[in-house]
Protein backbone atom coordinates (compact mmCIF):
# COMPACT_ATOMS: atom_id res chain seq x y z
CA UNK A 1 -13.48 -38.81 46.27
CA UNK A 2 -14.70 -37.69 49.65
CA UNK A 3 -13.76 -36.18 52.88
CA UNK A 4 -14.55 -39.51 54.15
CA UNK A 5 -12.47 -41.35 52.12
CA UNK A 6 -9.33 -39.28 52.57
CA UNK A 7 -10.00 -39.57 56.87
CA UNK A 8 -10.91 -43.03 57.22
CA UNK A 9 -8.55 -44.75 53.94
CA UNK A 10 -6.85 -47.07 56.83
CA UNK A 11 -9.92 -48.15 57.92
CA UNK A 12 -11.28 -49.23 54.33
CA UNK A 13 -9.85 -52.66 53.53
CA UNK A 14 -11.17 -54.10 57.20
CA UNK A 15 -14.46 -52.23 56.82
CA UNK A 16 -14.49 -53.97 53.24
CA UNK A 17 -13.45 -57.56 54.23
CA UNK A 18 -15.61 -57.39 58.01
CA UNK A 19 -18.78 -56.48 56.05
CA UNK A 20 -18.36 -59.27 53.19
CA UNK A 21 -17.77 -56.20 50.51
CA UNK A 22 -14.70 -57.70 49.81
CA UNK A 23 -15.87 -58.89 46.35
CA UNK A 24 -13.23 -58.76 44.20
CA UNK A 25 -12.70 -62.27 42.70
CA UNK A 26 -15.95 -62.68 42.27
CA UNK A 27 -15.86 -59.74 38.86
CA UNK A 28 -12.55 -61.10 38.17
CA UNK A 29 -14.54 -64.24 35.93
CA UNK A 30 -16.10 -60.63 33.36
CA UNK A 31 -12.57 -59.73 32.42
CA UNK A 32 -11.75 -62.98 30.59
CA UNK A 33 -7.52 -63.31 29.75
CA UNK A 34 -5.88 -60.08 30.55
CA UNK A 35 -2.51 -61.10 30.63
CA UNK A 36 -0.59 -57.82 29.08
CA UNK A 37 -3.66 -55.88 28.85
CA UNK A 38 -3.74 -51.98 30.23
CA UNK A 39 -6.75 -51.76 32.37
CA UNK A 40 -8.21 -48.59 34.38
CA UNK A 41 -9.97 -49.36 37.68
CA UNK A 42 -11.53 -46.05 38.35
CA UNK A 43 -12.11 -45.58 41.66
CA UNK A 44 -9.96 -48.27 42.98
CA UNK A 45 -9.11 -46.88 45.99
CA UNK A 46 -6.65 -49.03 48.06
CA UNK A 47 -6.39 -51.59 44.64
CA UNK A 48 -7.73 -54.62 46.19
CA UNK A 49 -9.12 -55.65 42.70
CA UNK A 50 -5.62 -54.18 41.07
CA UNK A 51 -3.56 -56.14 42.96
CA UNK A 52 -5.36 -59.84 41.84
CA UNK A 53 -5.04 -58.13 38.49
CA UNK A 54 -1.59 -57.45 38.26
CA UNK A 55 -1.30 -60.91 39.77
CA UNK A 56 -2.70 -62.14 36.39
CA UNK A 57 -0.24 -59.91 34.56
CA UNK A 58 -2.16 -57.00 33.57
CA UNK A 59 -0.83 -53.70 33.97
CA UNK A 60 -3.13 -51.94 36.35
CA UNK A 61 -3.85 -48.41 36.82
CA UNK A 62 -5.84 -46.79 39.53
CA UNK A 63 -7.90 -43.17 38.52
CA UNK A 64 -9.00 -42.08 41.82
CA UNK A 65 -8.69 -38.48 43.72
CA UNK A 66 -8.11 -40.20 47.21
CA UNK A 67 -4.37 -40.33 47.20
CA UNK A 68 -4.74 -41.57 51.01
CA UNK A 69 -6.60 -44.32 49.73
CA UNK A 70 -4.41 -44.92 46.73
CA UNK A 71 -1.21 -44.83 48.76
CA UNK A 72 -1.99 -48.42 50.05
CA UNK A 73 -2.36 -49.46 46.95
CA UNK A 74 0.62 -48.49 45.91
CA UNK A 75 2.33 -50.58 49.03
CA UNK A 76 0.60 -53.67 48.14
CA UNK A 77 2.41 -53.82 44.63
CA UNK A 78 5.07 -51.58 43.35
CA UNK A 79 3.54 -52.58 39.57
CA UNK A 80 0.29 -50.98 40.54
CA UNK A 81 0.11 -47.78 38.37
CA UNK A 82 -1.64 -44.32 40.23
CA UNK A 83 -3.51 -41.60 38.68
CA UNK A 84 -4.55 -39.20 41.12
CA UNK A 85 -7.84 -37.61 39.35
CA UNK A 86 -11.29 -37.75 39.58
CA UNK A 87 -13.88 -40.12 37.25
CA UNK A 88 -15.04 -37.22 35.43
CA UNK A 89 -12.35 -35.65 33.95
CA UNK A 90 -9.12 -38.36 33.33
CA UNK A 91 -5.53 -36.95 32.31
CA UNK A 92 -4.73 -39.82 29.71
CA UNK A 93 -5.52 -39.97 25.65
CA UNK A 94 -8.60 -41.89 24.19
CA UNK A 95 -8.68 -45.35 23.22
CA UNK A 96 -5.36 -46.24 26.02
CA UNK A 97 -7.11 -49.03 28.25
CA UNK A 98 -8.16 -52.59 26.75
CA UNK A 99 -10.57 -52.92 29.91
CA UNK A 100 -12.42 -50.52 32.39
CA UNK A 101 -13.32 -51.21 35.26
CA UNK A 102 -15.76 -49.26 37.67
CA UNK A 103 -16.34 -51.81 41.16
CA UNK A 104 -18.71 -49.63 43.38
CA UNK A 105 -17.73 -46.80 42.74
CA UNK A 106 -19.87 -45.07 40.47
CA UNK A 107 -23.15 -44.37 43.27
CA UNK A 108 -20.40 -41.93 44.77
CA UNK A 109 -20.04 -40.30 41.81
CA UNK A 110 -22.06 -37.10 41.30
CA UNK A 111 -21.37 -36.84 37.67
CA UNK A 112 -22.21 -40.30 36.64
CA UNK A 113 -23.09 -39.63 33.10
CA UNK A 114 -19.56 -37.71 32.48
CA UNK A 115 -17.79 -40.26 34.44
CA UNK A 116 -19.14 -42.73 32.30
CA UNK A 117 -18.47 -40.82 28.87
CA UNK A 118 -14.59 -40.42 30.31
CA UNK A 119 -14.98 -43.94 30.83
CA UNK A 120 -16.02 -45.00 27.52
CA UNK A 121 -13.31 -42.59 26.16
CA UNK A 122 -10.61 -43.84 27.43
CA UNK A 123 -11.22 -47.18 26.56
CA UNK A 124 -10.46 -48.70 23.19
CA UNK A 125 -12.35 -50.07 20.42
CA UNK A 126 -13.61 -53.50 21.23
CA UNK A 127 -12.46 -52.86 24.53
CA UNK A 128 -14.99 -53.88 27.67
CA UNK A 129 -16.77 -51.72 30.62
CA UNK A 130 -17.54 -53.73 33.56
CA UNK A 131 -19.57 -51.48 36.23
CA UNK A 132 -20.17 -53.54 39.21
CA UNK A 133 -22.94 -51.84 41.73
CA UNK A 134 -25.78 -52.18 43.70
CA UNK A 135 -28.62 -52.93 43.20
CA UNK A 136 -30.81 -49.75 44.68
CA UNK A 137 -34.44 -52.22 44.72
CA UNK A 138 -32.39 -54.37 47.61
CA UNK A 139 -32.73 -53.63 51.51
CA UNK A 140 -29.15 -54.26 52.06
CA UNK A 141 -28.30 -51.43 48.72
CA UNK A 142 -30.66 -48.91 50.78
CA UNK A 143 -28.74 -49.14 54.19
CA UNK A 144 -26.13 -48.21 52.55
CA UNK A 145 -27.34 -45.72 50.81
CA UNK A 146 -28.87 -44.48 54.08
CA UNK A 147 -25.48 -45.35 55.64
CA UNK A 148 -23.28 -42.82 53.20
CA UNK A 149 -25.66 -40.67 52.95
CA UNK A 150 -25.38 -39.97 56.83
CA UNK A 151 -21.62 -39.80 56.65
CA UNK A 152 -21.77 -37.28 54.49
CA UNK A 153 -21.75 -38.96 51.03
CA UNK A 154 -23.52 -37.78 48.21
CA UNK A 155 -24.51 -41.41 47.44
CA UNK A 156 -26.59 -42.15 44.39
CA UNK A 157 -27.43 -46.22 43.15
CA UNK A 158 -28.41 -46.53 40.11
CA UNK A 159 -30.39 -49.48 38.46
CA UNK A 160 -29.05 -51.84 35.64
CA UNK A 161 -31.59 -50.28 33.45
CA UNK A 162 -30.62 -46.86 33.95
CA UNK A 163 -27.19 -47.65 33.38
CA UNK A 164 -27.82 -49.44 30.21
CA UNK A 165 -29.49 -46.69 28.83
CA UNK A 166 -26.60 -44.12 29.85
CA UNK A 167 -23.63 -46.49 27.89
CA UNK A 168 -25.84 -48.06 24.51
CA UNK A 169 -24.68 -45.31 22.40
CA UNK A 170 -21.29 -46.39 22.86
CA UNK A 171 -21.66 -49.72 22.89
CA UNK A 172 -21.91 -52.54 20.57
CA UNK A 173 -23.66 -54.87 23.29
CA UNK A 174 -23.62 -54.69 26.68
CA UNK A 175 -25.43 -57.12 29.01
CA UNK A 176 -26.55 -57.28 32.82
CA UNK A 177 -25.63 -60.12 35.09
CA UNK A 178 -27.13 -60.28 38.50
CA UNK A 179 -24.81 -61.89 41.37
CA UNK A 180 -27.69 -61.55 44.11
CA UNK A 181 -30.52 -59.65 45.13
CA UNK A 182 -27.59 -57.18 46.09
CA UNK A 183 -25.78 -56.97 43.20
CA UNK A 184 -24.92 -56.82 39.97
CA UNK A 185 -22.11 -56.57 37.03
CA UNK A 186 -22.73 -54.60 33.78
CA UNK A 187 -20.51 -55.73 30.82
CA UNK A 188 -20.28 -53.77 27.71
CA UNK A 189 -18.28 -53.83 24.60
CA UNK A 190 -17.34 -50.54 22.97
CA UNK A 191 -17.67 -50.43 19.53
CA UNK A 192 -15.03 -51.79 17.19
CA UNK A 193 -14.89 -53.83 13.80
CA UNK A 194 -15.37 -57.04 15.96
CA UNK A 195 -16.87 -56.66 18.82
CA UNK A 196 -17.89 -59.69 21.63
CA UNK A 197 -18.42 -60.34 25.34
CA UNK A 198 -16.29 -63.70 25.58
């Protein structure tokens, strides 16, 4: 990630929680049982969403370059697995994660396409994808964008349709669910002999 993740990584979780970003039950309801699974949140950063995950007994790993931001993570639960690396190019073999998970993140990701073939590659057959983002036709999406962008971030939101049209090929379905004008959670299934959302 960024220079301004690295400086301001203490800051994050208040910044999160003060400006009602601090979302993370609210995707928990896509993953459906994960008790035992291996799941990657890419670009977790300080693993607020690992942490209620390994709290459902999932093993949790977090694939983001920030190790400032990844070091609180790592306080709030020893279980709480780290890979220090960026979303477009992740040091593990294909088809090890029964979920991935990408929880705005992937607007600050200049790569998005490769991020989300590494994605889809490390993620096994009949495995899901849930992308939660904004949504860039909201006012609230384009202060932040405005926001990041002035802080030096090389923001870019990208709309449910776009997104769609950068996973189908790997997916056997894949659906958009809209939380608010704000956001919205993509869920996809990769391909496998069975494949299915529930």
């Amino acid at each position: 990630m960024s220079f301004l993740f690295n400086k301001f990584a203490f800051l994050y979780d208040g910044f999160m929680h003060h400006t009602g970003l601090a979302n993370e039950k609210r995707i928990l309801q896509y993953f459906g049982n994960v008790k035992g699974m291996k799941i990657a949140d890419i670009g977790g950063g300080t693993g607020s969403l690992s942490l209620l995950l390994a709290g459902l007994e999932a093993e949790a790993t977090i694939i983001d370059s920030s190790a400032a931001m990844t070091a609180i993570a790592k306080k709030k639960d020893q279980r709480i697995k780290i890979i220090n690396a960026n979303a477009e190019n992740i040091p593990v073999a294909d088809n090890l994660f029964d979920r991935v998970c990408m929880k705005d993140c992937l607007h600050h990701i200049v790569n998005q396409e490769k991020a989300l073939r590494e994605a889809m590659r490390v993620l096994k057959p009949n495995g899901k994808i849930i992308i939660m983002e904004f949504n860039p036709k909201s006012i609230k999406s384009k202060l932040i964008y405005f926001f990041e962008r002035i802080l030096g971030e090389k923001t870019k939101l990208v709309d449910p349709e776009a997104l769609d049209k950068m996973l189908y090929q790997n997916l056997s379905q894949g659906h958009v669910f809209l939380l608010n004008a704000f956001e919205y959670v993509y869920v996809g299934v990769k391909y496998g002999e069975s494949s299915t959302l529930v």
